[in-house]
C-alpha atoms as a PDB file:
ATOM      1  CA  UNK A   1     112.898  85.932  69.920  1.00  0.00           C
ATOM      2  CA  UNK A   2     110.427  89.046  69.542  1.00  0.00           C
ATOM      3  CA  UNK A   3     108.003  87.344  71.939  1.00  0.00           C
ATOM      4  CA  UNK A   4     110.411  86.015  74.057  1.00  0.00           C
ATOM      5  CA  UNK A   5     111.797  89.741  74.451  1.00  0.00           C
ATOM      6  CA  UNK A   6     108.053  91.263  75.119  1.00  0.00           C
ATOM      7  CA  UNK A   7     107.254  89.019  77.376  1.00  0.00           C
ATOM      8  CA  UNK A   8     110.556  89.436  79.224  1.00  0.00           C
ATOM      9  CA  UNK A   9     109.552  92.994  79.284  1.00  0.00           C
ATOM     10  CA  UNK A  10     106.122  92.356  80.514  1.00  0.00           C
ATOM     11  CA  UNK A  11     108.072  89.957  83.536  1.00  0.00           C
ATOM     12  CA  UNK A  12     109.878  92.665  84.393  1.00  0.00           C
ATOM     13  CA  UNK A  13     107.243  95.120  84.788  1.00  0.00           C
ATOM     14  CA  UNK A  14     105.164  92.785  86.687  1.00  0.00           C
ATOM     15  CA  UNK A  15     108.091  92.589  89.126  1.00  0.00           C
ATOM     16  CA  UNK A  16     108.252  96.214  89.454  1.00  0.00           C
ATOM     17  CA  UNK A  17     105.111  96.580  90.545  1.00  0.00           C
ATOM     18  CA  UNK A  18     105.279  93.603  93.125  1.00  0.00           C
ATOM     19  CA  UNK A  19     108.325  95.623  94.104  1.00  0.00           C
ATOM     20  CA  UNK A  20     106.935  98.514  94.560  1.00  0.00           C
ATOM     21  CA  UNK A  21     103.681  97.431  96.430  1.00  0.00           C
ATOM     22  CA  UNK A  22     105.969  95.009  98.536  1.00  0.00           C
ATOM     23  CA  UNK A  23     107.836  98.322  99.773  1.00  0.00           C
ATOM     24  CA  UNK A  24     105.020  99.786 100.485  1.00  0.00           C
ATOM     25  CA  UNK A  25     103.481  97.275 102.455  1.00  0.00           C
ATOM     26  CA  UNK A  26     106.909  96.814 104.505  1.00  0.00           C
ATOM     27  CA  UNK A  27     106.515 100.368 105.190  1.00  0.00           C
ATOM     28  CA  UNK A  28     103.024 100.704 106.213  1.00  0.00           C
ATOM     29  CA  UNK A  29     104.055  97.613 108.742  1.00  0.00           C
ATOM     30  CA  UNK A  30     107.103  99.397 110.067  1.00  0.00           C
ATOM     31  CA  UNK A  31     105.474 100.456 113.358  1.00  0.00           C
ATOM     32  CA  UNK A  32     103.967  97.041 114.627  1.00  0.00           C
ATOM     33  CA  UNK A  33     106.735  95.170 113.604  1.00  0.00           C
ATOM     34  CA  UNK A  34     108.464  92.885 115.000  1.00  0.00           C
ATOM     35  CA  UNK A  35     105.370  91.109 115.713  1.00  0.00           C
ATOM     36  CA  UNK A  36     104.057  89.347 119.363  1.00  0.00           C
ATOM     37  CA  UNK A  37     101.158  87.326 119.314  1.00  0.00           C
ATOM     38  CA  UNK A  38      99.183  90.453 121.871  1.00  0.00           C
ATOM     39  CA  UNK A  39      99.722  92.604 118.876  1.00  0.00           C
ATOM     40  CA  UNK A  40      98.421  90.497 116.401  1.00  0.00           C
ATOM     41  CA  UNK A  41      95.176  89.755 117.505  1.00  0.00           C
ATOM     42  CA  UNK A  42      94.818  93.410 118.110  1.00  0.00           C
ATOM     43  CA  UNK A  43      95.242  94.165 114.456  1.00  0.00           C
ATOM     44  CA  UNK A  44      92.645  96.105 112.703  1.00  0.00           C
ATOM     45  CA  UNK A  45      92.014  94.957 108.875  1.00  0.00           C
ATOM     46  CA  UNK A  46      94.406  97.747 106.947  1.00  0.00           C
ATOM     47  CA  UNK A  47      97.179  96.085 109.169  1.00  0.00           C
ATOM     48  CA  UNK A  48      96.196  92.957 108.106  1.00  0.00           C
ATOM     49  CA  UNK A  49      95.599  93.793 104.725  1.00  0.00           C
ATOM     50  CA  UNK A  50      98.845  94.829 104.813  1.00  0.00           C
ATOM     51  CA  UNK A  51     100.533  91.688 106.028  1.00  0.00           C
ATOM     52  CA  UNK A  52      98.768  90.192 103.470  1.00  0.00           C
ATOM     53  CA  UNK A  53      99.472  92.312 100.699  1.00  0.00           C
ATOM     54  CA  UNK A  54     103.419  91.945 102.090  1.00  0.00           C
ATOM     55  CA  UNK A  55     103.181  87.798 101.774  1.00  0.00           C
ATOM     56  CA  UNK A  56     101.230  87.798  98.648  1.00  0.00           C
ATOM     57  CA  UNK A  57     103.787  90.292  96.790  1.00  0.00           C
ATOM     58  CA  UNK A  58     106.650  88.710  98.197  1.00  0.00           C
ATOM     59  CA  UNK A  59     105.281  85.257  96.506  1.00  0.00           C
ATOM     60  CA  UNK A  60     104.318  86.648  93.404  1.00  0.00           C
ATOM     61  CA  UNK A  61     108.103  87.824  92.663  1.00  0.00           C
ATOM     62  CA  UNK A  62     110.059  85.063  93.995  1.00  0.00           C
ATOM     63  CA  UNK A  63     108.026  83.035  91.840  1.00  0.00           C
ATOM     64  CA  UNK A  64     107.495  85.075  88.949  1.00  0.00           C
ATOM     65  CA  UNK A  65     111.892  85.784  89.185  1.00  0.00           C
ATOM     66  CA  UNK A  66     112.333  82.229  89.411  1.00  0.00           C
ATOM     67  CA  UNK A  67     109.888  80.418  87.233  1.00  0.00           C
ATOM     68  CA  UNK A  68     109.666  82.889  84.411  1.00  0.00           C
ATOM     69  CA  UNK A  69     112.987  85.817  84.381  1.00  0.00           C
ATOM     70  CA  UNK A  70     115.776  83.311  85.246  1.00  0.00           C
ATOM     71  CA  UNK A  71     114.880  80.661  82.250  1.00  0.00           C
ATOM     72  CA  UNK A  72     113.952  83.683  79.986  1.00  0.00           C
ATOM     73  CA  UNK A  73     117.232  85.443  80.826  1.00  0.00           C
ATOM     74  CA  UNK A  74     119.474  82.365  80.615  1.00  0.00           C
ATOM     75  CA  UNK A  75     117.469  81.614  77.134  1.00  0.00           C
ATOM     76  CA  UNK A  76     117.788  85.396  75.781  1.00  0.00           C
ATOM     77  CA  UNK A  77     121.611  84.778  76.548  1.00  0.00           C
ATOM     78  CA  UNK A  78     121.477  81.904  74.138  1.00  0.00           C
ATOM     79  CA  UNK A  79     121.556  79.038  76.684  1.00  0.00           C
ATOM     80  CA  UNK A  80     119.666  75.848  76.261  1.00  0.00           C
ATOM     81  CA  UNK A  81     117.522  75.883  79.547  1.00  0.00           C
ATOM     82  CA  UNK A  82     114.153  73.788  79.186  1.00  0.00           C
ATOM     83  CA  UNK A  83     116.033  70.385  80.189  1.00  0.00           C
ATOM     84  CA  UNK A  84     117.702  71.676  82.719  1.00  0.00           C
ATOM     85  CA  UNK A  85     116.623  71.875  86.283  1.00  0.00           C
ATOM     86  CA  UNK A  86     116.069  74.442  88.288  1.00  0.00           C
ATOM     87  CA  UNK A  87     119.255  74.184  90.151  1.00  0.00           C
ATOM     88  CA  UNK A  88     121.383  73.817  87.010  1.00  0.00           C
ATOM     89  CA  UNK A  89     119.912  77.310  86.222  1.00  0.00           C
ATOM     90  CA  UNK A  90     120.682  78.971  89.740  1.00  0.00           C
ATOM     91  CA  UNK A  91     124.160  77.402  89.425  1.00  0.00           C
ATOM     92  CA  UNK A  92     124.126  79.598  86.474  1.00  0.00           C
ATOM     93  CA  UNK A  93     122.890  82.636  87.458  1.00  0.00           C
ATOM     94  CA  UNK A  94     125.135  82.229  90.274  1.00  0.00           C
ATOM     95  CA  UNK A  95     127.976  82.165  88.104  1.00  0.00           C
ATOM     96  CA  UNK A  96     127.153  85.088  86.497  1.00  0.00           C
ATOM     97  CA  UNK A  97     126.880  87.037  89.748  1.00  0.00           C
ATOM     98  CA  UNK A  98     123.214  87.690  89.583  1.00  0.00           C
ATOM     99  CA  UNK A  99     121.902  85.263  92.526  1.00  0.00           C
ATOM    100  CA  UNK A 100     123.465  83.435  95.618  1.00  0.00           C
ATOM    101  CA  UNK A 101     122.347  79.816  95.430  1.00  0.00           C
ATOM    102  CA  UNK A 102     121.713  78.755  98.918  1.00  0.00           C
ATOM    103  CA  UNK A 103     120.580  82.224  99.809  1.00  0.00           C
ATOM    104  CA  UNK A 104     117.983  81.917  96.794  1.00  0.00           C
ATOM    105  CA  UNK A 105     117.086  78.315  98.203  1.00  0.00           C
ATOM    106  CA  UNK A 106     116.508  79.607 102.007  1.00  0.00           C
ATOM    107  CA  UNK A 107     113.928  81.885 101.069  1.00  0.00           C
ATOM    108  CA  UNK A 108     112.313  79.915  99.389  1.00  0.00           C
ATOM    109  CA  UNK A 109     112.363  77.639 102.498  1.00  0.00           C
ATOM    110  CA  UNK A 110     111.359  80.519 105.015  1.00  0.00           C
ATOM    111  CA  UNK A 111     108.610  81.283 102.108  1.00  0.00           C
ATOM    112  CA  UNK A 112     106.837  78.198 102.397  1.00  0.00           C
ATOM    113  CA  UNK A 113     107.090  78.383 106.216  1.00  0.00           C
ATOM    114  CA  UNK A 114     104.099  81.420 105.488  1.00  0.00           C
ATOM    115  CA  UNK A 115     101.908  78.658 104.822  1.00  0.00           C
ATOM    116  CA  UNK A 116     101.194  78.162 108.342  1.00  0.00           C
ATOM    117  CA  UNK A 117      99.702  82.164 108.230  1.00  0.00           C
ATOM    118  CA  UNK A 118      96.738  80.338 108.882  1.00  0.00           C
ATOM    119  CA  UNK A 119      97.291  78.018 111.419  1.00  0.00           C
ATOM    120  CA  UNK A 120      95.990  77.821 114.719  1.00  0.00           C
ATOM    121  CA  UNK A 121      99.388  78.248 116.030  1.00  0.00           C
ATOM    122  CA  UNK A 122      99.601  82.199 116.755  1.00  0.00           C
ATOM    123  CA  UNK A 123     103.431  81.574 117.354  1.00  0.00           C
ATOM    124  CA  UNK A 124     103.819  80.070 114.437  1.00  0.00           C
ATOM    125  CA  UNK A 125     101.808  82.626 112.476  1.00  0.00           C
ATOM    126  CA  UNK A 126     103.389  85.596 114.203  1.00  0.00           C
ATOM    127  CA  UNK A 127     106.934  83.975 113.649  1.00  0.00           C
ATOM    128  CA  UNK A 128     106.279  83.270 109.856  1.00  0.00           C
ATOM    129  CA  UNK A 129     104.858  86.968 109.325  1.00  0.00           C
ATOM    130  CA  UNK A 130     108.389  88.342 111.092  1.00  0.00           C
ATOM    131  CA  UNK A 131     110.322  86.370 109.215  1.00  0.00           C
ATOM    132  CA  UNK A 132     108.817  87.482 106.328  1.00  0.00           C
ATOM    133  CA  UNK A 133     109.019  90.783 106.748  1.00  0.00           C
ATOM    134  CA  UNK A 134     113.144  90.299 107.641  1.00  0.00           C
ATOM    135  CA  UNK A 135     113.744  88.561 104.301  1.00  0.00           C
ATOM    136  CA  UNK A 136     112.113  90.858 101.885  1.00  0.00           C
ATOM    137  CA  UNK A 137     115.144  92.916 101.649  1.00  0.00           C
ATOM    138  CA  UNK A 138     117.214  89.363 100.498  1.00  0.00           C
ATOM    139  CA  UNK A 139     114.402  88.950  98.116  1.00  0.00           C
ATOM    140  CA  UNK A 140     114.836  92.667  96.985  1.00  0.00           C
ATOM    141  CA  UNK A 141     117.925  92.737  96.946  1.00  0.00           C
ATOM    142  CA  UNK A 142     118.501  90.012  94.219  1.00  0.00           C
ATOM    143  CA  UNK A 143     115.949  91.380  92.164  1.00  0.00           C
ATOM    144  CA  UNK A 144     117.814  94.821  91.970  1.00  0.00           C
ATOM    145  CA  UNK A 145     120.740  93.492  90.817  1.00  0.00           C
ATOM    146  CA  UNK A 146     118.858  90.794  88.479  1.00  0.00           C
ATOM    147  CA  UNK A 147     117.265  94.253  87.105  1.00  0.00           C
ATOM    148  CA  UNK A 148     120.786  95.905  86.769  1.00  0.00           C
ATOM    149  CA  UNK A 149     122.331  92.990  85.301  1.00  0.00           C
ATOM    150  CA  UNK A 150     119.305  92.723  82.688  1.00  0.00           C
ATOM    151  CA  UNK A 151     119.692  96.589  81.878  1.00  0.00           C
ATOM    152  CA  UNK A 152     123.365  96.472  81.903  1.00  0.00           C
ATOM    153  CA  UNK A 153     123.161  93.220  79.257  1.00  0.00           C
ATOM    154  CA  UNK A 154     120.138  94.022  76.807  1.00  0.00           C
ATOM    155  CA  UNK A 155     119.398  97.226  74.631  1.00  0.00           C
ATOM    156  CA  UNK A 156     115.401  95.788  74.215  1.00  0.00           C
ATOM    157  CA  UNK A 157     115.487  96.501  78.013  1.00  0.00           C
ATOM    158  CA  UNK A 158     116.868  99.667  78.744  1.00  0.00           C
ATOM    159  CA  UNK A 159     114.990 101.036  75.505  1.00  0.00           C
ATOM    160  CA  UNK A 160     111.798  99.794  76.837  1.00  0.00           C
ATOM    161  CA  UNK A 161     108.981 102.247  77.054  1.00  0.00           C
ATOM    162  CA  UNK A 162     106.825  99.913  79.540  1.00  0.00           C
ATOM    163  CA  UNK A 163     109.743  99.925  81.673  1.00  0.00           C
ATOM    164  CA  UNK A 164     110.412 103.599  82.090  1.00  0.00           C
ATOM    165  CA  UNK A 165     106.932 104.159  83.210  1.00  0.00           C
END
């Protein structure tokens, strides 16, 4: 259980810090957003970088919150999670007030519409990059009151030294 608590801990912090870098990439991007294809190819590299940094962090902590904090939380609770499937487990975590299912599964879906960032499509890459941008605060969102509920729930957590940093 002692590993299984510090690496919760370390899970956490990582998502912290894609939180914070995703804010401040969402902020830095305030001004040219929304997005039109004329203003994209007029970008100069720290707005791009930027974009980037905003995709890449949003990634990192839907998938970090989903493949690694949900099981971990749902197994710290003392819940038998490694055969079931990911839905069981957001069915769960819905129950317990932490996520909204379909609202969990739709960015997900508008996620992996980013995967076109590359495309020869402008539209599409301008579209997926606005998008994007609109659904971090979803994203957010859930992971503020996964945080709360996590802090609320576990001692190991709200006495954590890492975490107060």
């Amino acid at each position: 259980m002692r590993d299984l608590k510090a690496t919760f801990i370390e899970k956490l912090h990582e998502c912290n810090q894609h939180k914070k870098r995703l804010l401040l990439a969402k902020k830095k991007l305030d001004s040219i957003i929304p997005l039109n294809i004329q203003k994209y190819n007029n970008l100069n590299d720290d707005y791009i970088s930027y974009i980037d940094q905003l995709i890449f962090r949003f990634s990192k902590l839907q998938d970090t919150m989903g493949d690694k904090l949900f099981p971990a939380l749902l197994e710290l609770m003392g819940e038998e999670v490694k055969s079931k499937p990911f839905i069981d487990r957001l069915n769960r975590l819905e129950e317990l007030g932490i996520v909204d299912k379909n609202e969990w599964l739709k960015l997900r879906k508008d996620r992996n519409e980013i995967a076109h960032e590359y495309s020869f499509n402008q539209d599409e890459v301008v579209d997926s990059i606005n998008l994007i941008y609109d659904i971090t605060y979803k994203l957010l969102f859930f992971y503020d009151i996964f945080y709360k509920y996590c802090i609320d729930k576990f001692e190991f957590i709200r006495d954590s030294e890492v975490l107060k940093r």
